[in-house]
PDB file of N, CA and C in Angstrom:
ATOM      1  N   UNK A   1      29.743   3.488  17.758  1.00  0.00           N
ATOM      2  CA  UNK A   1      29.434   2.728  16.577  1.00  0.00           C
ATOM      3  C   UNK A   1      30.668   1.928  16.183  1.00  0.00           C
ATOM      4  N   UNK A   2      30.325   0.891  15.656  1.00  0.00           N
ATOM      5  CA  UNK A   2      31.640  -0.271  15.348  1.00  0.00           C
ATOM      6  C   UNK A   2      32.257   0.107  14.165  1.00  0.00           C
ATOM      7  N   UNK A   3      33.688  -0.233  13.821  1.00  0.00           N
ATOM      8  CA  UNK A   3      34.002   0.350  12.801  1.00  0.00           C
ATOM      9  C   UNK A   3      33.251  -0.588  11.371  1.00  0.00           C
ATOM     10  N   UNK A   4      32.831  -1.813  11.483  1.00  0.00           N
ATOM     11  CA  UNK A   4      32.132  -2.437  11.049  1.00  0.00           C
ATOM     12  C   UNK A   4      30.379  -1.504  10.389  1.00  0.00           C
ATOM     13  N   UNK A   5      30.037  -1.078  11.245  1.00  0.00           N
ATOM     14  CA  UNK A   5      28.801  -0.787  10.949  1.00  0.00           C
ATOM     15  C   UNK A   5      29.236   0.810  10.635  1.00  0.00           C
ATOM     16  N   UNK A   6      30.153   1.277  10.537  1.00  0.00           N
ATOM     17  CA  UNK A   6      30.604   3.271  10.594  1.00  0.00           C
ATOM     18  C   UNK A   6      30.988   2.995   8.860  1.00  0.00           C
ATOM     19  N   UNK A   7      31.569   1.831   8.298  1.00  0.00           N
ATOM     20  CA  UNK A   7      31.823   1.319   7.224  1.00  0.00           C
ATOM     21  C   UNK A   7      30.260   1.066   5.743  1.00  0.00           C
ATOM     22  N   UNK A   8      29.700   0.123   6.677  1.00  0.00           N
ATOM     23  CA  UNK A   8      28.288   0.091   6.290  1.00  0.00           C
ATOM     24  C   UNK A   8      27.609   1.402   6.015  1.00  0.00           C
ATOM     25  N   UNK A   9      27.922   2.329   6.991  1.00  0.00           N
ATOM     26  CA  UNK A   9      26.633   3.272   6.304  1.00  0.00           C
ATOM     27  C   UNK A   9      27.210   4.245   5.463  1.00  0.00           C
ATOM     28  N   UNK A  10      28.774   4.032   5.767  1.00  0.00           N
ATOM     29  CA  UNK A  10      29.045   5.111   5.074  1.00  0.00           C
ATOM     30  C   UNK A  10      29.067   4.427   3.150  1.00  0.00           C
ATOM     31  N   UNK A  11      28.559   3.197   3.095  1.00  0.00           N
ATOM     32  CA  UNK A  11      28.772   2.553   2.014  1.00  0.00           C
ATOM     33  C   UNK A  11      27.405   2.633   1.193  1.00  0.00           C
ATOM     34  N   UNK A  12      26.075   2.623   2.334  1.00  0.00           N
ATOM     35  CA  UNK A  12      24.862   3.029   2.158  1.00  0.00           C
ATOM     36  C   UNK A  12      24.659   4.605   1.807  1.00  0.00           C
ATOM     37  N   UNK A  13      25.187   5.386   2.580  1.00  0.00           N
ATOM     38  CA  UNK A  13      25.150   6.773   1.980  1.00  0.00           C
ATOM     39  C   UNK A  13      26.150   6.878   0.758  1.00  0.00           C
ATOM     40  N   UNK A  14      26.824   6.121   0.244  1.00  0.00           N
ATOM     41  CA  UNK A  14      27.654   6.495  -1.155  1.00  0.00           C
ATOM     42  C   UNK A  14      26.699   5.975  -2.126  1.00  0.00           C
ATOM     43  N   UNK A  15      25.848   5.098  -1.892  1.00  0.00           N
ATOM     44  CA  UNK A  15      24.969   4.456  -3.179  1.00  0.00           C
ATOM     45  C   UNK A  15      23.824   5.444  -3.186  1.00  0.00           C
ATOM     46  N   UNK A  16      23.208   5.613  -2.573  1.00  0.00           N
ATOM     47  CA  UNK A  16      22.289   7.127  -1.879  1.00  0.00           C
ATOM     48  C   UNK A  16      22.671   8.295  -2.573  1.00  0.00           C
ATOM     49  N   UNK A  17      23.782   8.845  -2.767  1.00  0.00           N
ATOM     50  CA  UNK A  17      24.277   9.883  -3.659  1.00  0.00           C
ATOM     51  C   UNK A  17      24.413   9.177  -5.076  1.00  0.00           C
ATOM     52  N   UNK A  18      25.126   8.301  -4.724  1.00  0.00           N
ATOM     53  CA  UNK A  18      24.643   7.749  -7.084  1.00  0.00           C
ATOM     54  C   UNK A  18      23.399   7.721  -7.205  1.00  0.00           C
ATOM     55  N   UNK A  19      22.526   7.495  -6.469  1.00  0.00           N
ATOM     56  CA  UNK A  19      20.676   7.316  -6.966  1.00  0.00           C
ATOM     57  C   UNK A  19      20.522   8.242  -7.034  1.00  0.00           C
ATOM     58  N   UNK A  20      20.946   9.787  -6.140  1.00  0.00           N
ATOM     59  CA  UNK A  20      20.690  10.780  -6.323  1.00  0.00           C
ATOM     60  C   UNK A  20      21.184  11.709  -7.686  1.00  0.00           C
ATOM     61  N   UNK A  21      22.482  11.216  -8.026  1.00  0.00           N
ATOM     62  CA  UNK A  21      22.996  11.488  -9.433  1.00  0.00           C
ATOM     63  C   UNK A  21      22.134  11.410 -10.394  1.00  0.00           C
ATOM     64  N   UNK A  22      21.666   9.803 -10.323  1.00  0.00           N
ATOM     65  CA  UNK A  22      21.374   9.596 -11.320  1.00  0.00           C
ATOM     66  C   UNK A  22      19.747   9.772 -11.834  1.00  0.00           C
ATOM     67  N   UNK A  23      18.767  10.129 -10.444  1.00  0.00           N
ATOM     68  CA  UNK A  23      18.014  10.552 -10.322  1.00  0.00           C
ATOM     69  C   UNK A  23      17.794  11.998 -11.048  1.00  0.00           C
ATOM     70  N   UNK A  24      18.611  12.866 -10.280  1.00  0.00           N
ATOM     71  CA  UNK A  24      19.249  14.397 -10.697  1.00  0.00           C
ATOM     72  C   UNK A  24      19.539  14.270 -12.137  1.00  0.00           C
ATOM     73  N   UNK A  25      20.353  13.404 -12.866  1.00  0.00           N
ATOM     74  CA  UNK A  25      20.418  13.114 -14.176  1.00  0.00           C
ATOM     75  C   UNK A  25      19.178  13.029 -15.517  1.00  0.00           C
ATOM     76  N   UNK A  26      18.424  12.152 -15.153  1.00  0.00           N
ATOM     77  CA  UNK A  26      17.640  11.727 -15.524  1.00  0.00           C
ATOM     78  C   UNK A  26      16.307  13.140 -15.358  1.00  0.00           C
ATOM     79  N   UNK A  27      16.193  13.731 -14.272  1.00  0.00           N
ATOM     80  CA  UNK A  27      15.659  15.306 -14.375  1.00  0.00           C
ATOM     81  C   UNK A  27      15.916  16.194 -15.701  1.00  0.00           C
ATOM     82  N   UNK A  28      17.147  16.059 -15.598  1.00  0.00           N
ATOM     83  CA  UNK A  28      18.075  17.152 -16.565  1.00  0.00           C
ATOM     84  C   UNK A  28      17.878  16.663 -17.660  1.00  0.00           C
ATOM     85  N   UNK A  29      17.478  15.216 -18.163  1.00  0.00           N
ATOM     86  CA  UNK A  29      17.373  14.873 -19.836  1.00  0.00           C
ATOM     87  C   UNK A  29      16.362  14.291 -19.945  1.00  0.00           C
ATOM     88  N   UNK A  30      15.075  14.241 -18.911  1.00  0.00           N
ATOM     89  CA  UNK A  30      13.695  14.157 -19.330  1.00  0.00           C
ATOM     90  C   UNK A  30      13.441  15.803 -20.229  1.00  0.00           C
ATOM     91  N   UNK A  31      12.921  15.266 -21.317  1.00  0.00           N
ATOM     92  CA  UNK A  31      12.229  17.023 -22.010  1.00  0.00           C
ATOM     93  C   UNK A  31      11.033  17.313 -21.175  1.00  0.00           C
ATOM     94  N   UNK A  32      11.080  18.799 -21.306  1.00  0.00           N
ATOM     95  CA  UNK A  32       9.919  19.432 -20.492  1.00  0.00           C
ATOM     96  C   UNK A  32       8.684  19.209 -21.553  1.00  0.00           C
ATOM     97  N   UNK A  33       8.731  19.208 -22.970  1.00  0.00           N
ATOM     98  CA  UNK A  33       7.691  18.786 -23.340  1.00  0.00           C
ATOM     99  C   UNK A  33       7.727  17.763 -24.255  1.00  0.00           C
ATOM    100  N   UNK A  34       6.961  16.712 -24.971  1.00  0.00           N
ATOM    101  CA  UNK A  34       7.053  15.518 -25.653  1.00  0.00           C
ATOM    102  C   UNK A  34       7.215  16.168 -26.839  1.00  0.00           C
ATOM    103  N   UNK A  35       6.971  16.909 -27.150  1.00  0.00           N
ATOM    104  CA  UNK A  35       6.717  17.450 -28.721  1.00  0.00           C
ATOM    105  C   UNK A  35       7.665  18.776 -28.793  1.00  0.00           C
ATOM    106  N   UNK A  36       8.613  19.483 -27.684  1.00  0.00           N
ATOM    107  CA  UNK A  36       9.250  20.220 -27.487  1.00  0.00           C
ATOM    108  C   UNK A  36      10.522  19.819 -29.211  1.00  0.00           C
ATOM    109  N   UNK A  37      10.894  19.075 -29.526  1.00  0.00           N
ATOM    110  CA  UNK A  37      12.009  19.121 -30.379  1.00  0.00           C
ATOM    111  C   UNK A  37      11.150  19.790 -31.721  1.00  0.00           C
ATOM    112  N   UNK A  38      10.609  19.995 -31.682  1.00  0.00           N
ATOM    113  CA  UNK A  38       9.566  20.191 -33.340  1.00  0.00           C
ATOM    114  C   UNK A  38       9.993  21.852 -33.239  1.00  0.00           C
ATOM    115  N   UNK A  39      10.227  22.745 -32.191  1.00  0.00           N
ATOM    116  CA  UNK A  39      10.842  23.870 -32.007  1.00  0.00           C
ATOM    117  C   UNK A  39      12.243  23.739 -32.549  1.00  0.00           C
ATOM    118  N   UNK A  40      13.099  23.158 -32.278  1.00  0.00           N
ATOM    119  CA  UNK A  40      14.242  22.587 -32.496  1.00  0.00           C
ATOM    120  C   UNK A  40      14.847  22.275 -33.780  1.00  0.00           C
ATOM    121  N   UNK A  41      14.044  21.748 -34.788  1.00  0.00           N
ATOM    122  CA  UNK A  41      13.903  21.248 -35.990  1.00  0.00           C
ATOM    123  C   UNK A  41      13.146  21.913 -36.819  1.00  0.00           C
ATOM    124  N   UNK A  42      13.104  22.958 -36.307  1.00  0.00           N
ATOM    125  CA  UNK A  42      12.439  24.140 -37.205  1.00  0.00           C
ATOM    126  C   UNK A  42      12.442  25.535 -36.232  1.00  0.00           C
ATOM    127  N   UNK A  43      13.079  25.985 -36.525  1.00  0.00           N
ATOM    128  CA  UNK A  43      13.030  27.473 -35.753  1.00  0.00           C
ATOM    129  C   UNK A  43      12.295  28.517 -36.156  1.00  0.00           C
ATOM    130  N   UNK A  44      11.735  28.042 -37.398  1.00  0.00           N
ATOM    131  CA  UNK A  44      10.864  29.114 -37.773  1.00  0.00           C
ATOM    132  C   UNK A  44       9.234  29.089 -37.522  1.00  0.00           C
ATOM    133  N   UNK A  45       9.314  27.430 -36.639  1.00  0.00           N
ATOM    134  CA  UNK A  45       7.773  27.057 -36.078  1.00  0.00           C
ATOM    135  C   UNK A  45       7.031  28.228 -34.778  1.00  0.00           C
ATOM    136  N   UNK A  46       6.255  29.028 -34.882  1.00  0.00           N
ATOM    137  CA  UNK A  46       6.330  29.426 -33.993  1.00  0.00           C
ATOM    138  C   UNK A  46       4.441  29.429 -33.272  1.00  0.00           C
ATOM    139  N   UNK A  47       3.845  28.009 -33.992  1.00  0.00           N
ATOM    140  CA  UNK A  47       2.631  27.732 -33.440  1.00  0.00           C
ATOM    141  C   UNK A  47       2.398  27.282 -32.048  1.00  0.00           C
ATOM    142  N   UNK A  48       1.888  27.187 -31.571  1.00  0.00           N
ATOM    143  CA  UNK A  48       1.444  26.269 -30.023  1.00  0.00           C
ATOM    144  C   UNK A  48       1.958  24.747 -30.827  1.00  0.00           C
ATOM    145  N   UNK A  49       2.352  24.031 -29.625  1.00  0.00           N
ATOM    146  CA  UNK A  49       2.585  22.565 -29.444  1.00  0.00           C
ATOM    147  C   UNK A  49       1.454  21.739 -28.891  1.00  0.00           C
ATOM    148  N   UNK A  50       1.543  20.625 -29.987  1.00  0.00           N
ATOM    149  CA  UNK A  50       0.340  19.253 -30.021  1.00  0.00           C
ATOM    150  C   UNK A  50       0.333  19.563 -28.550  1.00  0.00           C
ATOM    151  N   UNK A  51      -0.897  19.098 -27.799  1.00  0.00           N
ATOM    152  CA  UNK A  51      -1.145  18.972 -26.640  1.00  0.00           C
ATOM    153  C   UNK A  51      -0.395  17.217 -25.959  1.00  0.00           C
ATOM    154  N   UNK A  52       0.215  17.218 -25.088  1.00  0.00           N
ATOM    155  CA  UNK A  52       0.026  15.860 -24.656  1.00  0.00           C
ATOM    156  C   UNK A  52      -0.324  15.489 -23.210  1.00  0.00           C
ATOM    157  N   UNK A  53      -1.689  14.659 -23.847  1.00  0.00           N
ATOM    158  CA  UNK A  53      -2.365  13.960 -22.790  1.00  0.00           C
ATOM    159  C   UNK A  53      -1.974  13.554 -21.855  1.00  0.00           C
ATOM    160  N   UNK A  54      -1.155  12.561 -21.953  1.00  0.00           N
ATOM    161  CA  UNK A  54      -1.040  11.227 -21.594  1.00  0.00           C
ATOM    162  C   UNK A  54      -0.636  11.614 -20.045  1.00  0.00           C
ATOM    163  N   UNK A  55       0.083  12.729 -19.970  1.00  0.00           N
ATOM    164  CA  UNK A  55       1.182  12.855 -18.094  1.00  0.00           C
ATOM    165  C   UNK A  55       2.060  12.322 -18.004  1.00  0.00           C
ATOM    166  N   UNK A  56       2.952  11.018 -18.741  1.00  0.00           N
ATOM    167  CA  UNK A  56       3.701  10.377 -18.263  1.00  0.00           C
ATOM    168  C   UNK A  56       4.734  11.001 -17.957  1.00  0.00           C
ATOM    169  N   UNK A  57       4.905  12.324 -18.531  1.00  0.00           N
ATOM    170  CA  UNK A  57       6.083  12.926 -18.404  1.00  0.00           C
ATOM    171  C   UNK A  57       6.146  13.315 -16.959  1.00  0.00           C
ATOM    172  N   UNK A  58       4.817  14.184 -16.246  1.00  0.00           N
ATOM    173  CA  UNK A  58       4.435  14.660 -15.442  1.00  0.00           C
ATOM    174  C   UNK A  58       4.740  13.463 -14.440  1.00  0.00           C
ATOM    175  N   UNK A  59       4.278  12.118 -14.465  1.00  0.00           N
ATOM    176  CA  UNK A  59       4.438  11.363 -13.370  1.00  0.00           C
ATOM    177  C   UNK A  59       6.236  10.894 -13.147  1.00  0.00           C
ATOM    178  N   UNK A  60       6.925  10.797 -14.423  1.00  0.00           N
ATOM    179  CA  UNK A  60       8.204  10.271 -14.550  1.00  0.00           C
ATOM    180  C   UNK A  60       9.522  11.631 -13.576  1.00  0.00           C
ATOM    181  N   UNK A  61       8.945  12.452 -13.943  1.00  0.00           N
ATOM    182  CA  UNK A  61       9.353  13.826 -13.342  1.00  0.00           C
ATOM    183  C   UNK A  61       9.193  13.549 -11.525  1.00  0.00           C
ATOM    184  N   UNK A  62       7.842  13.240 -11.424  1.00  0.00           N
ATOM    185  CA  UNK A  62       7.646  13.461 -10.012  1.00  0.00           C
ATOM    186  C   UNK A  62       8.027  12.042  -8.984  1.00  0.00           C
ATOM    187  N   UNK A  63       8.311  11.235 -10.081  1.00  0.00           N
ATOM    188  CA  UNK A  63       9.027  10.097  -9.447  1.00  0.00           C
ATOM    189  C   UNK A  63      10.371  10.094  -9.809  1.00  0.00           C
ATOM    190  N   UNK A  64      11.271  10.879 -10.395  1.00  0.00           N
ATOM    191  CA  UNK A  64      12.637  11.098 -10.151  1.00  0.00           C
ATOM    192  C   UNK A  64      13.155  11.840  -9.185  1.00  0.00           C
ATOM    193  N   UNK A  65      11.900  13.179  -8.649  1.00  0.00           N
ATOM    194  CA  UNK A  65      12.060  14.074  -8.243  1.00  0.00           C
ATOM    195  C   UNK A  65      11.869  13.261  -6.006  1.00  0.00           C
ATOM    196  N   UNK A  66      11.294  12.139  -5.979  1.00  0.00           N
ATOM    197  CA  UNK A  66      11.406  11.112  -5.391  1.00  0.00           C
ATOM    198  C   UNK A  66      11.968  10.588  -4.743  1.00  0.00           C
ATOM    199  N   UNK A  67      13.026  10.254  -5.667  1.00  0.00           N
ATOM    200  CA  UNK A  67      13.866   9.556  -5.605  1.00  0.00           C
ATOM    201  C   UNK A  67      14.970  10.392  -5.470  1.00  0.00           C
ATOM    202  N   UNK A  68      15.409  11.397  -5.862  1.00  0.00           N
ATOM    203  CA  UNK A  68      16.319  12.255  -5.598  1.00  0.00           C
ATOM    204  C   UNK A  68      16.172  12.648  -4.037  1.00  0.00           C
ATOM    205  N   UNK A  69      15.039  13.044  -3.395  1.00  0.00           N
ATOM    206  CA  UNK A  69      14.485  13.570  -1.732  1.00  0.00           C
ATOM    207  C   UNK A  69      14.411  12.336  -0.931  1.00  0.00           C
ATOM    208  N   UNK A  70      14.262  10.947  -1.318  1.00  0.00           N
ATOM    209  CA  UNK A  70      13.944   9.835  -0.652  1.00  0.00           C
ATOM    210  C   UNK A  70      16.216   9.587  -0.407  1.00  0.00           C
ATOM    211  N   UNK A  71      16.434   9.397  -1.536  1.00  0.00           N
ATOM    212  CA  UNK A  71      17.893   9.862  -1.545  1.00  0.00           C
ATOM    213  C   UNK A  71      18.966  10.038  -0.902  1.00  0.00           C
ATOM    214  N   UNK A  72      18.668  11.866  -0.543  1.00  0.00           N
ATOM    215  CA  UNK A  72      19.289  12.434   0.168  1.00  0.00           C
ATOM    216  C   UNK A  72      18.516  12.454   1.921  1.00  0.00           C
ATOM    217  N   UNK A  73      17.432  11.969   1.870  1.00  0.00           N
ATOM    218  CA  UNK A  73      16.733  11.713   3.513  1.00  0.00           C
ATOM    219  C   UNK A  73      17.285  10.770   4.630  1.00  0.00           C
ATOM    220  N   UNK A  74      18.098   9.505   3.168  1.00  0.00           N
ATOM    221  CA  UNK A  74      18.916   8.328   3.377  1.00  0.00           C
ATOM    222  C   UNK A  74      20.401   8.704   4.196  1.00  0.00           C
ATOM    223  N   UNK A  75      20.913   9.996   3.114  1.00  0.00           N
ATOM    224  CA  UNK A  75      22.368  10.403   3.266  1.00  0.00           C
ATOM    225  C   UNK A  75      21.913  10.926   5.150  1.00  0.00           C
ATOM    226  N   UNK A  76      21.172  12.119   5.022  1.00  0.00           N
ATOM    227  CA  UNK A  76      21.056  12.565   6.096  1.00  0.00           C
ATOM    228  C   UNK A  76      20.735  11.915   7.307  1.00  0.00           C
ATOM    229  N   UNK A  77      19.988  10.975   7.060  1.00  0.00           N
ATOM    230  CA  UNK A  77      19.864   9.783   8.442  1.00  0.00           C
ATOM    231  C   UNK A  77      21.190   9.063   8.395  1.00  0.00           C
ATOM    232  N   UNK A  78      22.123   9.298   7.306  1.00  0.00           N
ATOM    233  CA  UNK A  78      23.279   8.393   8.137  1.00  0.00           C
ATOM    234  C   UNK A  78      24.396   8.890   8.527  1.00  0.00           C
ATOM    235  N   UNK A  79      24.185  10.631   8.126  1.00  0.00           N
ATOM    236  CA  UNK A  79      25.206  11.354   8.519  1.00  0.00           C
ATOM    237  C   UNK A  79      25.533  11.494  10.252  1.00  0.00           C
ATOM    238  N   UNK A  80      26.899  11.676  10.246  1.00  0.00           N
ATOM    239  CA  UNK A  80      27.361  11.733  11.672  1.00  0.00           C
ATOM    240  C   UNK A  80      27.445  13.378  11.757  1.00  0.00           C
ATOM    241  N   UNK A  81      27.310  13.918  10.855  1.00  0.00           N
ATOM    242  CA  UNK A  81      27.538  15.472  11.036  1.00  0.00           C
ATOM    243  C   UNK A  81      26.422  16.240  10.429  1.00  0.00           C
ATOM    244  N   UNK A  82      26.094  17.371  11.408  1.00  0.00           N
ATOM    245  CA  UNK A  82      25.552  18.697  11.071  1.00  0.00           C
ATOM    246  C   UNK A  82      25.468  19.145   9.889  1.00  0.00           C
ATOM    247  N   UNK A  83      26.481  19.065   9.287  1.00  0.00           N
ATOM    248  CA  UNK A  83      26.959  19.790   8.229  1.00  0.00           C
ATOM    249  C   UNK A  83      26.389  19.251   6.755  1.00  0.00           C
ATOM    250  N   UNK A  84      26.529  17.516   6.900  1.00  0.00           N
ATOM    251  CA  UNK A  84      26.506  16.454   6.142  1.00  0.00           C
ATOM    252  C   UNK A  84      24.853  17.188   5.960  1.00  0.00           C
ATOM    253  N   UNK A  85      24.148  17.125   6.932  1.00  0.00           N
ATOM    254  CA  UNK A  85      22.634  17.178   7.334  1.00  0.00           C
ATOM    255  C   UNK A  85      22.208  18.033   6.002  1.00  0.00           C
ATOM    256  N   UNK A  86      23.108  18.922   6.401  1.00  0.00           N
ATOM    257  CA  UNK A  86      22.409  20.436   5.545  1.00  0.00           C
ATOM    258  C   UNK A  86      23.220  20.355   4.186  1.00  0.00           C
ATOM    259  N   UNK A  87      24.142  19.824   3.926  1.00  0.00           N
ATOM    260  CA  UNK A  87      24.044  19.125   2.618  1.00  0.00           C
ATOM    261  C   UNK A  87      23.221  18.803   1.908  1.00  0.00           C
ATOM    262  N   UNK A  88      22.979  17.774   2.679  1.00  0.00           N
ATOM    263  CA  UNK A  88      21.815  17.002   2.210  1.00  0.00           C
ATOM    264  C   UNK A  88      20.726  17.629   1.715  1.00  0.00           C
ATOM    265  N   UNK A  89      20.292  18.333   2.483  1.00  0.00           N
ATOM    266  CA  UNK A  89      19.450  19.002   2.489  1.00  0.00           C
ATOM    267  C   UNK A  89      19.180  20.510   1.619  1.00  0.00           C
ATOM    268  N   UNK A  90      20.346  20.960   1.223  1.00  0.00           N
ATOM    269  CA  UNK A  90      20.681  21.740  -0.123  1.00  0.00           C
ATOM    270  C   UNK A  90      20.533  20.500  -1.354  1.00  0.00           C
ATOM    271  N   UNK A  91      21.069  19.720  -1.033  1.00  0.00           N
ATOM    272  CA  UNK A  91      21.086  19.058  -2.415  1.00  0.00           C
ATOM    273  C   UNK A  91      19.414  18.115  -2.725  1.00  0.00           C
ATOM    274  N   UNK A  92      18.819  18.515  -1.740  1.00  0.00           N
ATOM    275  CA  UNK A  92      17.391  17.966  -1.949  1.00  0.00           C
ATOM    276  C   UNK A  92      16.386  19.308  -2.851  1.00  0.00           C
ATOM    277  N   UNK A  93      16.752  20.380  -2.291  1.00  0.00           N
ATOM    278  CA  UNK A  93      16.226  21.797  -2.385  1.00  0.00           C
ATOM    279  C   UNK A  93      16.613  21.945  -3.603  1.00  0.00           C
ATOM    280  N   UNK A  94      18.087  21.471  -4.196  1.00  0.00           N
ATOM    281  CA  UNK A  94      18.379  21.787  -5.220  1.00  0.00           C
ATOM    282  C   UNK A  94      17.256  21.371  -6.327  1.00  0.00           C
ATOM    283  N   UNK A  95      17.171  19.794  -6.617  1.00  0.00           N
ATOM    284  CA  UNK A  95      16.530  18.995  -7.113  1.00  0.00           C
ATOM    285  C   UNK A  95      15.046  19.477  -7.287  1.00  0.00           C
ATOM    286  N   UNK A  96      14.728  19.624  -6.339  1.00  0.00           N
ATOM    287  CA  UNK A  96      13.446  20.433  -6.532  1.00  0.00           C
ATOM    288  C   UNK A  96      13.256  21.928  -7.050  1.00  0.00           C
ATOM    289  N   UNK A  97      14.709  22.653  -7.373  1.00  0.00           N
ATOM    290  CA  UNK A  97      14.587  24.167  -7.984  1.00  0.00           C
ATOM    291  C   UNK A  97      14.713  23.421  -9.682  1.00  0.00           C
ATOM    292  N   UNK A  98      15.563  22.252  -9.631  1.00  0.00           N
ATOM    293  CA  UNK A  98      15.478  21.660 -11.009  1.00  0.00           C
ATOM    294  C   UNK A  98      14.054  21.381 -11.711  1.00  0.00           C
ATOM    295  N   UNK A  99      13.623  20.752 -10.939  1.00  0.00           N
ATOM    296  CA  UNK A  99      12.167  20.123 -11.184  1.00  0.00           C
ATOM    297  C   UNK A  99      11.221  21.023 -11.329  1.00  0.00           C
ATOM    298  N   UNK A 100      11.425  22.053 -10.621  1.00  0.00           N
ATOM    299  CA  UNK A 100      10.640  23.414 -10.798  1.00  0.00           C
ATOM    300  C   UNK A 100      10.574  24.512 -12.073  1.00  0.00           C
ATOM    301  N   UNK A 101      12.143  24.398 -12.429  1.00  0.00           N
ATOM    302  CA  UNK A 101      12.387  25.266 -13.646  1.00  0.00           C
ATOM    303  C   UNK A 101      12.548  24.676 -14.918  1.00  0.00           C
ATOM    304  N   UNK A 102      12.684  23.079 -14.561  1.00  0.00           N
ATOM    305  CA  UNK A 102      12.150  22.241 -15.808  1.00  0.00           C
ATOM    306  C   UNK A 102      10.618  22.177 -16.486  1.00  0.00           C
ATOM    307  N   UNK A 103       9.944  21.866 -14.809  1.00  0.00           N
ATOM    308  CA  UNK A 103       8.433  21.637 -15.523  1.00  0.00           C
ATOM    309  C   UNK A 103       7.527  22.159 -15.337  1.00  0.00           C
ATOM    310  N   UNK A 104       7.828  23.524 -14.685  1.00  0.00           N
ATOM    311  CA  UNK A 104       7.254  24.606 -13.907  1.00  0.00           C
ATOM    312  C   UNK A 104       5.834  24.405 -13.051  1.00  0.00           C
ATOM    313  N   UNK A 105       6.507  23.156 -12.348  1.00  0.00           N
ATOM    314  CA  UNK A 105       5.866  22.881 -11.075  1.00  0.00           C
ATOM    315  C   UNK A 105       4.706  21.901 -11.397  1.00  0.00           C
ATOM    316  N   UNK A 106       4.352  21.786 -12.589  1.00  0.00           N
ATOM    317  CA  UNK A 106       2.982  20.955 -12.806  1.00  0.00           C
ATOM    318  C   UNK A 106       2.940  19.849 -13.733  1.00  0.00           C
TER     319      UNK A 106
END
């Protein structure tokens, strides 16, 4: 590989990990529920929460969660190493234990 193009990907896999950051980010400060702060702002609420319809949360979740695996699939196709691979590949697994214990899967 040219040092030209060994440059390139390794420039493509660094933007690949910020999407994944910020992907991973954006997990961590979506709320698990829309109406979840009303707990928050009253601690002494201890009814069921408004229902919400809508999913967007549900779809915004599963398209960060996306983008975080689309991501790291990037890093790993441009890794020169084994190691890089399974990186990757922890840090995909990760994302998805996030996504899991955020929105408990659904």
């Amino acid at each position: 590989m040219s040092a030209q193009r060994s440059r390139a990907v390794r420039a493509v896999a660094w933007v690949a990990q910020a999407a994944y950051l910020a992907c991973l980010l954006g997990l961590l400060l979506l709320p698990a529920h829309r109406y979840g702060w009303m707990r928050e702002l009253d601690p002494g609420f201890s009814g069921p929460l408004p229902e919400d319809g809508s999913g967007n949360r549900a779809i915004a979740a599963g398209l960060l969660l996306a983008g975080c695996w689309l991501a790291q699939a990037v890093v790993a196709l441009a890794a020169a190493r084994h190691r890089t691979r399974w990186f990757a590949l922890g840090l995909a697994a990760l994302a998805g234990g996030v996504w899991v214990l955020r929105f408990g899967g659904a």
